[in-house]
Every structure is written in C-alpha cells, then in structure tokens.
Protein backbone atom coordinates (compact mmCIF):
# COMPACT_ATOMS: atom_id res chain seq x y z
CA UNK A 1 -19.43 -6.36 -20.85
CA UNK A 2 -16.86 -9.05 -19.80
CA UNK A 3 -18.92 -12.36 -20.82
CA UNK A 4 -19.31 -14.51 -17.32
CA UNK A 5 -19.08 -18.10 -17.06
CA UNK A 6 -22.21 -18.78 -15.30
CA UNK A 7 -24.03 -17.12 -18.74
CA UNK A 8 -24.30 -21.08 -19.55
CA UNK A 9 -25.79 -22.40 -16.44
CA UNK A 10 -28.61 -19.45 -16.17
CA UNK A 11 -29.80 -19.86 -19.99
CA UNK A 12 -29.92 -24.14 -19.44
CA UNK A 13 -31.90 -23.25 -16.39
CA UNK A 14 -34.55 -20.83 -17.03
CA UNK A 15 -35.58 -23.80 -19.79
CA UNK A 16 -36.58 -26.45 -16.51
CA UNK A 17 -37.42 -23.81 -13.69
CA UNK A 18 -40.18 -21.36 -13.31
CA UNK A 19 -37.97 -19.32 -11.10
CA UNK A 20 -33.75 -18.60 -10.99
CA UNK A 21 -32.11 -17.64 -7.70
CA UNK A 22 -29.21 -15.83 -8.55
CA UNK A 23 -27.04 -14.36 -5.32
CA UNK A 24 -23.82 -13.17 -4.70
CA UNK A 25 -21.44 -10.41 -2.86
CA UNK A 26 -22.91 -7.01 -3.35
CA UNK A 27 -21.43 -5.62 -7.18
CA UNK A 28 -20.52 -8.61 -8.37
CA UNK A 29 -22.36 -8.09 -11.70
CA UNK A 30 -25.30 -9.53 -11.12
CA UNK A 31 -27.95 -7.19 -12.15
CA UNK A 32 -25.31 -6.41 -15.38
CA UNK A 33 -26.10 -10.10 -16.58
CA UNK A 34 -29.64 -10.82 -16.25
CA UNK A 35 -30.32 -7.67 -17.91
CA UNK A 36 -28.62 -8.49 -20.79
CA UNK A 37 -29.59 -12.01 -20.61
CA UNK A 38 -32.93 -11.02 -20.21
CA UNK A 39 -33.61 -7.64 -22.00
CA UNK A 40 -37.20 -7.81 -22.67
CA UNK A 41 -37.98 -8.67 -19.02
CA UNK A 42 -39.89 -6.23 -16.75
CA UNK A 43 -36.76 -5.22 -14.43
CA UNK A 44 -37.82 -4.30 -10.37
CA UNK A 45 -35.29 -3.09 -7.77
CA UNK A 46 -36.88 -3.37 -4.57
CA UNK A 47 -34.13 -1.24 -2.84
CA UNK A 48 -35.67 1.52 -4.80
CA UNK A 49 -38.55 2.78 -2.98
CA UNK A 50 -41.26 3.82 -5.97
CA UNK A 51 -41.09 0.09 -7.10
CA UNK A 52 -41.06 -1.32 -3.66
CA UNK A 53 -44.09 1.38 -2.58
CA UNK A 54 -45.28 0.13 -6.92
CA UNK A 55 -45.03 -3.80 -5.79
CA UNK A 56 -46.45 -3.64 -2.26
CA UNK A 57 -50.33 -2.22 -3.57
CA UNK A 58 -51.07 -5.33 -5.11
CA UNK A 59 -48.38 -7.62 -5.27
CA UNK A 60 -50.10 -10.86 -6.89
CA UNK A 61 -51.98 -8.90 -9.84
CA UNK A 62 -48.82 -7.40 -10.55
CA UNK A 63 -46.53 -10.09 -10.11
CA UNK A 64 -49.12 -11.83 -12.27
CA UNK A 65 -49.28 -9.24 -14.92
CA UNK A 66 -45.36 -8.71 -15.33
CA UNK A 67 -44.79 -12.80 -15.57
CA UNK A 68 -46.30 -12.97 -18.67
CA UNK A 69 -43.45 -12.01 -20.51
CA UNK A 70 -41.13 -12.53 -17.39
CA UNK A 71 -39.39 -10.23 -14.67
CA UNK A 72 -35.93 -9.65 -13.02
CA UNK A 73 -36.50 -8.91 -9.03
CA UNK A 74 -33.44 -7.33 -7.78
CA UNK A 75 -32.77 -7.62 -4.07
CA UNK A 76 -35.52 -9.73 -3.85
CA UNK A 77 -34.81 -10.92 0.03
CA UNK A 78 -36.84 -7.54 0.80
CA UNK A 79 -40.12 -7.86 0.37
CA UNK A 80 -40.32 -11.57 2.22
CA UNK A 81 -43.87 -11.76 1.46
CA UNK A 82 -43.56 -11.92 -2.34
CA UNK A 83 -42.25 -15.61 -2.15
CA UNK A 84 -45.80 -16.98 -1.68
CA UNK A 85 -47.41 -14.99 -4.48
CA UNK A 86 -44.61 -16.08 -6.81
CA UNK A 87 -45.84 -19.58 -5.60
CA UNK A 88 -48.77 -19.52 -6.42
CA UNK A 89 -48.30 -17.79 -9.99
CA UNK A 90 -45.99 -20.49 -10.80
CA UNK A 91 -47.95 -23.39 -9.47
CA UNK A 92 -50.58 -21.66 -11.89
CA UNK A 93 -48.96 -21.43 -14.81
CA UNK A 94 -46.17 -23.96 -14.81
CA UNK A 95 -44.08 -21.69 -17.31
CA UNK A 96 -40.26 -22.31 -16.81
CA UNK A 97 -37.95 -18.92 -16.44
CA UNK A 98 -40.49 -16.65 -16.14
CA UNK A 99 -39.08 -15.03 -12.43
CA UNK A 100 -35.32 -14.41 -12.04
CA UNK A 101 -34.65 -13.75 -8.46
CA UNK A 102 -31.66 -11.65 -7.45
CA UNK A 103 -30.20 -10.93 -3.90
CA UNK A 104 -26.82 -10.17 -2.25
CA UNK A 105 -28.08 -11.52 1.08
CA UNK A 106 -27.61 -15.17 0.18
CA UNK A 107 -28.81 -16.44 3.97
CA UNK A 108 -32.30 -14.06 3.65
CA UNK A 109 -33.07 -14.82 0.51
CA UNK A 110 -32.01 -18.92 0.36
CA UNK A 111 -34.76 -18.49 3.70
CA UNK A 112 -37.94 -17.62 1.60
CA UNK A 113 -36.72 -19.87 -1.61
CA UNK A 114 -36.58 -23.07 0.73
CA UNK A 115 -39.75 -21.90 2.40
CA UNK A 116 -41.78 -21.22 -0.14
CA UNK A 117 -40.32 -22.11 -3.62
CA UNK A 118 -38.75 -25.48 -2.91
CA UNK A 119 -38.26 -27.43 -5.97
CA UNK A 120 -39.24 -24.74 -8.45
CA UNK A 121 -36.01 -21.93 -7.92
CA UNK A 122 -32.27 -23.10 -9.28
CA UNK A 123 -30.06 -21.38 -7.01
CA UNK A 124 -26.87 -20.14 -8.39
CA UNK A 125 -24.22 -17.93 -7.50
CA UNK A 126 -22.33 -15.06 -9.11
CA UNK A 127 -19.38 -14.26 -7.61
CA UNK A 128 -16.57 -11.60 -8.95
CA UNK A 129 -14.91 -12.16 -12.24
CA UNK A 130 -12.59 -15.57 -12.35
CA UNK A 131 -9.07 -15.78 -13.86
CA UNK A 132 -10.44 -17.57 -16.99
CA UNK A 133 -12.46 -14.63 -17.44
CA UNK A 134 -10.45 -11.80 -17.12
CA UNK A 135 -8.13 -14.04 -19.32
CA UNK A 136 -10.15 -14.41 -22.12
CA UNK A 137 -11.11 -10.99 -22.45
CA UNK A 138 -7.22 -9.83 -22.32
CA UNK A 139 -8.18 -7.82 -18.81
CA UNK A 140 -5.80 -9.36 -16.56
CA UNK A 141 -3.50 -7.56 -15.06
CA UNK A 142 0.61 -8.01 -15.57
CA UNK A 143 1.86 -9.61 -12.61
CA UNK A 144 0.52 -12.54 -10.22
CA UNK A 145 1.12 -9.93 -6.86
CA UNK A 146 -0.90 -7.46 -8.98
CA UNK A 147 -3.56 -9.65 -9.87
CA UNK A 148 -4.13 -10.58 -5.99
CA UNK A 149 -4.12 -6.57 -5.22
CA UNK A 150 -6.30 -5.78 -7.68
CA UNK A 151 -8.89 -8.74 -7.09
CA UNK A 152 -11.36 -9.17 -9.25
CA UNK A 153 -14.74 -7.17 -8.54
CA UNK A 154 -16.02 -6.02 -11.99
CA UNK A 155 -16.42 -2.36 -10.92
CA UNK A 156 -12.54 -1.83 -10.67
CA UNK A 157 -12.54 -2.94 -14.96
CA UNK A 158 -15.25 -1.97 -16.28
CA UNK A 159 -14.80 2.14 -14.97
CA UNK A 160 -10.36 0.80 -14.81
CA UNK A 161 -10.28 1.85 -10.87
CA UNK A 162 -7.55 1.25 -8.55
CA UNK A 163 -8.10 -0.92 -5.63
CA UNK A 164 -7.02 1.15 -2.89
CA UNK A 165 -9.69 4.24 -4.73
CA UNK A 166 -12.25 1.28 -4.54
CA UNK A 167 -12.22 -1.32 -1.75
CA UNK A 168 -12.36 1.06 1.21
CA UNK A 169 -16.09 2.69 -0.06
CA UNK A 170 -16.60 -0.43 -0.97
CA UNK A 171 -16.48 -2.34 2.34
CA UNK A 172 -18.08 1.04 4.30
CA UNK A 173 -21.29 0.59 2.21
CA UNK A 174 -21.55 -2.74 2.71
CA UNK A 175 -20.81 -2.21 6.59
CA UNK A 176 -23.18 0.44 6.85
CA UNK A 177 -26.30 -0.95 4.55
CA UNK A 178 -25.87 -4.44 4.46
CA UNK A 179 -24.70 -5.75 7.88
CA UNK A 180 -27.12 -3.16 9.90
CA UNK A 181 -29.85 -4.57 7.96
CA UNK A 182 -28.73 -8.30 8.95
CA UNK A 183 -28.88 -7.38 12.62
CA UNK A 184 -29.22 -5.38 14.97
CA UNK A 185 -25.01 -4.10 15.57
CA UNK A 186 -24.78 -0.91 17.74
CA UNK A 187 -21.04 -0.33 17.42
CA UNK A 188 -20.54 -0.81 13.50
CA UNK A 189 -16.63 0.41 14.16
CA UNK A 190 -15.87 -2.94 16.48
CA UNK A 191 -17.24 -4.81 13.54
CA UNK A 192 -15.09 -3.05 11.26
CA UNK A 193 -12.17 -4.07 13.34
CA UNK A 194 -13.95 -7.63 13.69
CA UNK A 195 -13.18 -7.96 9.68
CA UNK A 196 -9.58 -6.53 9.94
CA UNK A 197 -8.54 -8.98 12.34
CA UNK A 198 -10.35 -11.62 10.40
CA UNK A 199 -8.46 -10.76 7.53
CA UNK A 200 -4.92 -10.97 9.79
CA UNK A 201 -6.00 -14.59 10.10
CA UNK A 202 -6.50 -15.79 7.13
CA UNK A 203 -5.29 -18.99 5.86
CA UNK A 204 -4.91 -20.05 10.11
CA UNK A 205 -6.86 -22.07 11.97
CA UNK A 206 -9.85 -20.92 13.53
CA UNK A 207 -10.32 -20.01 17.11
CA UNK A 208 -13.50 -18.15 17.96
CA UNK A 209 -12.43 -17.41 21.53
CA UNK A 210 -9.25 -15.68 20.43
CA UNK A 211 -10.83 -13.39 18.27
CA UNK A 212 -13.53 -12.99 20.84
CA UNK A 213 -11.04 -11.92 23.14
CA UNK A 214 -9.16 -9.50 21.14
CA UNK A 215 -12.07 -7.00 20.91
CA UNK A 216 -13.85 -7.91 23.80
CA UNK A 217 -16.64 -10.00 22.54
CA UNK A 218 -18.43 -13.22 23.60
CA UNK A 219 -18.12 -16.12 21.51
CA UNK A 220 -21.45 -16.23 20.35
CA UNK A 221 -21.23 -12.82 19.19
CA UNK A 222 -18.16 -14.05 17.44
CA UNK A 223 -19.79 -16.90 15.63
CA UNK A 224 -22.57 -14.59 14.37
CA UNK A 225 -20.64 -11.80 12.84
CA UNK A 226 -18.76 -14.95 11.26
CA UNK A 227 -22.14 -16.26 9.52
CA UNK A 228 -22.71 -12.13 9.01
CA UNK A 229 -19.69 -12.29 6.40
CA UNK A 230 -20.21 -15.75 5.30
CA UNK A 231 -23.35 -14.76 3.93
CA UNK A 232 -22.51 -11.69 2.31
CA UNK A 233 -19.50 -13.44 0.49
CA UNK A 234 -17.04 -11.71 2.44
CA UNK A 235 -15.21 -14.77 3.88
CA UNK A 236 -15.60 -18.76 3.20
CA UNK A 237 -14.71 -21.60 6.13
CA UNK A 238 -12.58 -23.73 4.63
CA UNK A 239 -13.71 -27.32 6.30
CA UNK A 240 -11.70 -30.10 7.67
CA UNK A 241 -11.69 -33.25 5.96
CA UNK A 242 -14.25 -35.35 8.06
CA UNK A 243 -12.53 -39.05 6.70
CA UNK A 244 -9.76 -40.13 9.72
CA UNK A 245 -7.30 -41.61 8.10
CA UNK A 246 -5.92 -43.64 11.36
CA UNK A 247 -4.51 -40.12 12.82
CA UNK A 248 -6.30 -37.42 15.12
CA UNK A 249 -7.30 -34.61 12.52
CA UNK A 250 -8.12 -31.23 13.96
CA UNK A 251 -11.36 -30.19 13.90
CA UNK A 252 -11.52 -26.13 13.13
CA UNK A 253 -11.95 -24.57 9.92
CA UNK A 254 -9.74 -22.26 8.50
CA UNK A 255 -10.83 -19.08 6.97
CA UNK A 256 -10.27 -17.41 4.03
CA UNK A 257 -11.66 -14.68 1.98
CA UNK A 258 -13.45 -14.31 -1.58
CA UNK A 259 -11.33 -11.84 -2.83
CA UNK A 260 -8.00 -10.83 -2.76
CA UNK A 261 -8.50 -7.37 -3.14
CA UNK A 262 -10.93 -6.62 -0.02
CA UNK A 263 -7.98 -8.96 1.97
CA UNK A 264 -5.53 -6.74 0.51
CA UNK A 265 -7.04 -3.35 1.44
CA UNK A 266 -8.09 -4.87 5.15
CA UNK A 267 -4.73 -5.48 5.81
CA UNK A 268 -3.04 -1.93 4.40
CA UNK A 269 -1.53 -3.30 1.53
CA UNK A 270 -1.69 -0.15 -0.92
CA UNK A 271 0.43 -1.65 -3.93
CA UNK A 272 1.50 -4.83 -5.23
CA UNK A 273 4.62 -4.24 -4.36
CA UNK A 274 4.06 -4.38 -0.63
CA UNK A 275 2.44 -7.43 -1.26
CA UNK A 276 5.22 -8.90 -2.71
CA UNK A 277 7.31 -8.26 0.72
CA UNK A 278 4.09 -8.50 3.02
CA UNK A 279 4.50 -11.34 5.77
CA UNK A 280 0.85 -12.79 4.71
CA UNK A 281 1.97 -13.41 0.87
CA UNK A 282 1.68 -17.08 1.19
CA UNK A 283 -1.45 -17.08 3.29
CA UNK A 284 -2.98 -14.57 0.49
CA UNK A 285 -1.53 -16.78 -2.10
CA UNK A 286 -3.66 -19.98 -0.60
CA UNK A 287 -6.78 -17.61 -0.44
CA UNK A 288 -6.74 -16.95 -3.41
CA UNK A 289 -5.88 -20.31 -5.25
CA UNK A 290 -8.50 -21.98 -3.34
CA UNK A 291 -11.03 -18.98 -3.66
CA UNK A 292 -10.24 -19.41 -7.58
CA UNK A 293 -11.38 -22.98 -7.63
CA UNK A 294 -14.50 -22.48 -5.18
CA UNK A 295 -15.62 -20.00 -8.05
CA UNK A 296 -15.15 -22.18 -10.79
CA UNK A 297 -17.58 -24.57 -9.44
CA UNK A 298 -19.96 -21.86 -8.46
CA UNK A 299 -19.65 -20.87 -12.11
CA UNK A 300 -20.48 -23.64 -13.56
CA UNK A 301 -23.54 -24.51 -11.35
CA UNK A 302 -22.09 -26.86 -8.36
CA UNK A 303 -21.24 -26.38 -5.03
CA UNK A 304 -18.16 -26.13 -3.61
CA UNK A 305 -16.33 -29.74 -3.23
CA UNK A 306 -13.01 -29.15 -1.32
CA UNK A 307 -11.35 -29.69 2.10
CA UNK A 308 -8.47 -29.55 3.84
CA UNK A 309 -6.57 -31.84 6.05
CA UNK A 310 -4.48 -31.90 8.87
CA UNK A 311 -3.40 -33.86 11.84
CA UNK A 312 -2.48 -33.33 15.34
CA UNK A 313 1.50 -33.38 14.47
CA UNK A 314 1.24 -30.30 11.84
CA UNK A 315 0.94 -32.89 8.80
CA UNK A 316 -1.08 -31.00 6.12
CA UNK A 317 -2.74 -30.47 2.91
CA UNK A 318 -3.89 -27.14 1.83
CA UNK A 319 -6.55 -28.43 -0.58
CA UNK A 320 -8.63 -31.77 -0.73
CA UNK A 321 -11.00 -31.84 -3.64
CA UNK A 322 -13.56 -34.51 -3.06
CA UNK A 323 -15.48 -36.00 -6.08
CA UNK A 324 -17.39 -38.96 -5.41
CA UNK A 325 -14.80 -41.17 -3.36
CA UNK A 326 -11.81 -39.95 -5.49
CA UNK A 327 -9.79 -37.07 -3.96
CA UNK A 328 -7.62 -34.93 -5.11
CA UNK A 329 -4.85 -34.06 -3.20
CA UNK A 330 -3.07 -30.38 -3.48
CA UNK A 331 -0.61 -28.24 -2.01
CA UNK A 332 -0.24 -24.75 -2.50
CA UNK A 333 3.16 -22.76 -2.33
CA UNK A 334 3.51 -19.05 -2.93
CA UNK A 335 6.86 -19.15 -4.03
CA UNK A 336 8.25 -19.46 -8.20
CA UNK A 337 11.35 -21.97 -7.58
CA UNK A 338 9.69 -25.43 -6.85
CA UNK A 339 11.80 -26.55 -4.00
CA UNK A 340 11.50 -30.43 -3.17
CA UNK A 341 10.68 -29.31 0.37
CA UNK A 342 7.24 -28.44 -1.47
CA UNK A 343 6.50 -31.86 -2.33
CA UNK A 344 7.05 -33.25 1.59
CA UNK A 345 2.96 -32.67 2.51
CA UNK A 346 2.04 -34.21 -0.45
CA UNK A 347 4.53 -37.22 0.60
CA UNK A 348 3.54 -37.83 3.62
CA UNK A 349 -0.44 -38.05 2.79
CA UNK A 350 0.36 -40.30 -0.14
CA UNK A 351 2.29 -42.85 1.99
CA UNK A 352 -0.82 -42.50 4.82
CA UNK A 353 -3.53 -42.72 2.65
CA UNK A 354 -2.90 -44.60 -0.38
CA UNK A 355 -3.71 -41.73 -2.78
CA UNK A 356 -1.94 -41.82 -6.44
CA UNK A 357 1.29 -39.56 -7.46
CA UNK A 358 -1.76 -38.75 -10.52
CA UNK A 359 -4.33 -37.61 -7.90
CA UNK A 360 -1.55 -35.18 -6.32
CA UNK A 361 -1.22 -31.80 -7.26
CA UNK A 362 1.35 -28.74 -6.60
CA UNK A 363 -0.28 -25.29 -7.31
CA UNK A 364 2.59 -22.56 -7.19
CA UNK A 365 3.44 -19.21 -8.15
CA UNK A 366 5.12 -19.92 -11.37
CA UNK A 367 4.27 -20.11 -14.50
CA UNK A 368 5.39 -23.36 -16.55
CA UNK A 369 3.67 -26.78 -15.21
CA UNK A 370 5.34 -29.77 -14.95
CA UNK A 371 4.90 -33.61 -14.43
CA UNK A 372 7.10 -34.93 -11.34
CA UNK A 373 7.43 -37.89 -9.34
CA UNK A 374 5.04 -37.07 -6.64
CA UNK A 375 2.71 -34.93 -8.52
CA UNK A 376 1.91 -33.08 -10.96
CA UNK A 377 3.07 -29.11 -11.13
CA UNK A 378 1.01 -26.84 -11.68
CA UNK A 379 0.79 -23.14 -12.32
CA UNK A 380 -1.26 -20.41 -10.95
CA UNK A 381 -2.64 -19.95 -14.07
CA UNK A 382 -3.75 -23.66 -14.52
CA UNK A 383 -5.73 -23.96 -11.90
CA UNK A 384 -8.39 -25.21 -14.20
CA UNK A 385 -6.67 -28.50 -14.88
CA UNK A 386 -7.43 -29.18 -11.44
C-alpha cells in the first residue's frame, strides 16, 4: 500500500474525537486506509446488504456492542438513522476514536454529521493519491503530459491499469449508482453529456445558462447537477476573490476538475501524446496545479484556502492563496520556456495591490525553479513550496 498523507491527521484525531468522518470520490482508497489503520476494528459496509439487513435489527445494541473495541462504517450516509444512535453511544461513553465514519457522498453524509454529531466527528477528506505521494513511493509516471493522463486514482497503481482501460467504467458506475441515488435523473445519458461539456469548460468562466442551453436544460437543473458533481468530487468551483481592489472583479467561478485523468478521458484524450497537442493543455495544466494544492490541504487536515482574481478588462491571476490577510499571488503557465510575457499578470496585480515580488509565484511546466525579479519560479514538481 502507497502510504497517504492524511495517515497523520486520522491517527492525531481519533485521540480527541469519539467519531472520524472520512469522505471522498468513490475509490479513492478510503476503505484501504482505515483498515489498515484500524485492523482490529469491527469493519461494516452498508452497501452490502447482509450487514445493512445485520445493522438495521437492532442498531443501538449493536452499534453499542461493536464500539467497545471500535468500528469502521463504510458508506455510512445510508442508513441516516444510525447518526442518532452513534449519539447517544458516544455521549455515553465519551471514548475518543471509537466510530470511523466513511462515505463517498460528502453532501449526505456532512447532512447527518452536522445534524446529529456536531462537535464530536472530525471531518476529513481523502482524495486520490498527490504528487508527493506517488513521488515518494517511486510510482510516478515519466513525463508531466503522462502524469496528467494517467491521474492519480489508486486503482490504476496498485492493479498498474491504463487510464483509458479504467476511467470510462469508472465514471459509468458512478453515473449509474451514485448520481441515481442523489436524485431522481430520468435521462442518465443527458447527464453524461452534462459532464463532457463540463469538462470542455474547464479552467473558463462559468455560465450556467450556456450550458443550460446547450442540452436543453433549465438553469436550475443546471445548478443542481453542478452541486451533483461537486459533491461526489468530480469537479471543484474555483471562487472569485471577494476583496475589490478599486476595479470591478467578475463575479463567476470557474470550474475545474479533481483529477486529470477523468478530464482526460471526458474529453477523448486516449494518450499523453494527444495531450501534449490537445487545444485544452493549458486549461488541464491549471486544473491540475491548482487541484494539486487543494489536495495538499485536504491532506493535511484544512480546507481549501485559494481564489482567483480577475477584473472586468481580462486582468488575472490563476491562483490566490489566502492565509490570514497575507496572499499569495500565482500564475500558472503550461509551457517549459519561461517567457517574460508570463510574468505580465503577476505585474500588473503587484503594482494594483501592493503585494511583494516574495508573495508572487510562477508555477510552470518545467522542471528547475528559479528566483526572478517579479517572483519566484517554480516547478510543477514544487508545488509544495507554495
């Protein structure tokens, strides 16, 4: 097993909460962790139907029974009433780590944790393998375009898959099991082309109406298959910066995905080298940079902390990072040869908002980093100095 990042965070948690809320895109190795962190737990998948039918008899007595030495609940979003028994057991007891909640319907199960275990569940996330990972386990693969084909769900390296063999059952299942149990969609093919056009606009701006319009959908319809793949991991709305600085910023997010991979196979790209060539590369490229650094702090316990800005006149950053009232200011370039054209966003926001050359950052597809006058250089392979 590839060791994960977020091993840390669970282990300091289960010491100062009864329960752990651990969610995250469907096979993103969740189950594989907390059963080896947790090995002499009493492991429940409630998508199986002898231990749902096992659970649903008596749920406190056993729930009560199997927390004595602790229990992993997989999929735990499906038996809603379970929440209140875990409750009261825990209110009981006041043992720390003694339920560890699983669930790759972060919305459904986020719900029940907020209405009935606020205060005693940490909520984390596992998401698919980071760079860092796959880095220091020698598993990444040789080139940045195949890297971003590949992605980074641990099914394609642990059983050494390719992504076009994996991605397309992949997104079906998911399709077909988890987004007709999130509601109630009678033509699951529109919503399959609902995701492949979503995945044409990545890195873009927004506009619900134009996808809306392309399939021949409302925009409220729109807006909930967005939240639909927002909560499944899928995508990510990358938010505006909400300080003005003196100029009219634009107020739509822009959307990105997770993981490279699933963007890759949405969009027909069956190798890296028609990546390398495709007309999206940069917009992929910015997915996945920014994607790498939303993981990190999901990794490592925190919620996601960056922005982007732009102003009426096409002035932009790709990447804000917000901590405290210091920003971070970064720009993101696909290509290997820094060009000083590269540096004019990063320019332009320094002279309008005051921010330090130090505080500026240029994230590219190379792979040396460097200090320059307006920023600092920075490879895609760095991104942790960020």
């Amino acid at each position: 097993m590839i060791p994960r990042a977020l091993e840390k965070k669970i282990v300091s948690m289960v010491k100062v909460f009864p329960v752990i809320s651990l969610t995250g895109p469907r096979q993103s190795g969740k189950t594989t962790l907390v059963r080896a962190l947790f090995p002499d737990y009493h492991y429940m998948n409630l998508e199986n139907l002898n231990d749902f039918s096992t659970l649903s008899e008596d749920p406190l007595r056993l729930l009560r029974a199997y927390a004595s030495k602790g229990v992993v609940i997989d999929e735990a979003q499906k038996m809603p009433d379970m929440f209140s028994y875990i409750q009261v057991i825990v209110d009981e007891s006041r043992e720390m780590g003694k339920f560890i909640l699983t669930g790759s319907q972060n919305f459904l199960l986020l719900e029940k944790i907020t209405q009935s275990l606020a205060g005693r569940a940490a909520i984390l996330h596992l998401m698919p393998f980071g760079l860092s990972e796959l880095a220091h386990s020698d598993r990444l693969p040789d080139s940045l375009d195949r890297i971003m084909h590949t992605g980074f769900y641990p099914a394609i390296y642990d059983r050494e898959m390719e992504a076009p063999d994996y991605y397309p059952s992949y997104l079906q299942t998911y399709i077909e099991r988890d987004v007709r149990s999130m509601k109630n969609i009678g033509d699951l093919s529109l919503f399959q082309r609902f995701v492949r056009l979503c995945a044409g606009r990545t890195g873009q701006l927004l506009n619900l109406s134009s996808l809306g319009n392309e399939i021949g959908i409302n925009y409220k319809t729109v807006d909930s298959w967005l939240s639909i793949l927002e909560t499944s991991f899928i995508i990510f709305l990358h938010r505006p910066h909400h300080k003005n600085f003196n100029k009219r910023l634009v107020k739509q997010p822009k959307l990105f995905f997770f993981d490279t991979g699933i963007l890759c196979s949405l969009l027909d790209i069956e190798t890296p080298q028609q990546l390398s060539t495709h007309y999206l590369r940069g917009n992929i490229f910015e997915s996945f940079i920014i994607s790498e650094y939303v993981k990190m702090r999901y990794h490592e316990g925190l919620r996601s902390n960056v922005f982007f800005w732009r102003n009426n006149t096409g002035n932009e950053i790709d990447m804000l990072i917000e901590n405290g009232e210091q920003l971070k200011a970064v720009e993101i370039k696909s290509g290997e040869t820094i060009h000083e054209d590269f540096f004019k966003g990063l320019s332009y926001f320094q002279a309008m908002s005051g921010i330090d050359p130090k505080n500026s950052y240029l994230v590219y597809g190379g792979l040396s980093d460097y200090e320059r006058k307006k920023g600092t250089v920075l490879s895609w392979m760095n991104i942790k100095a960020l």
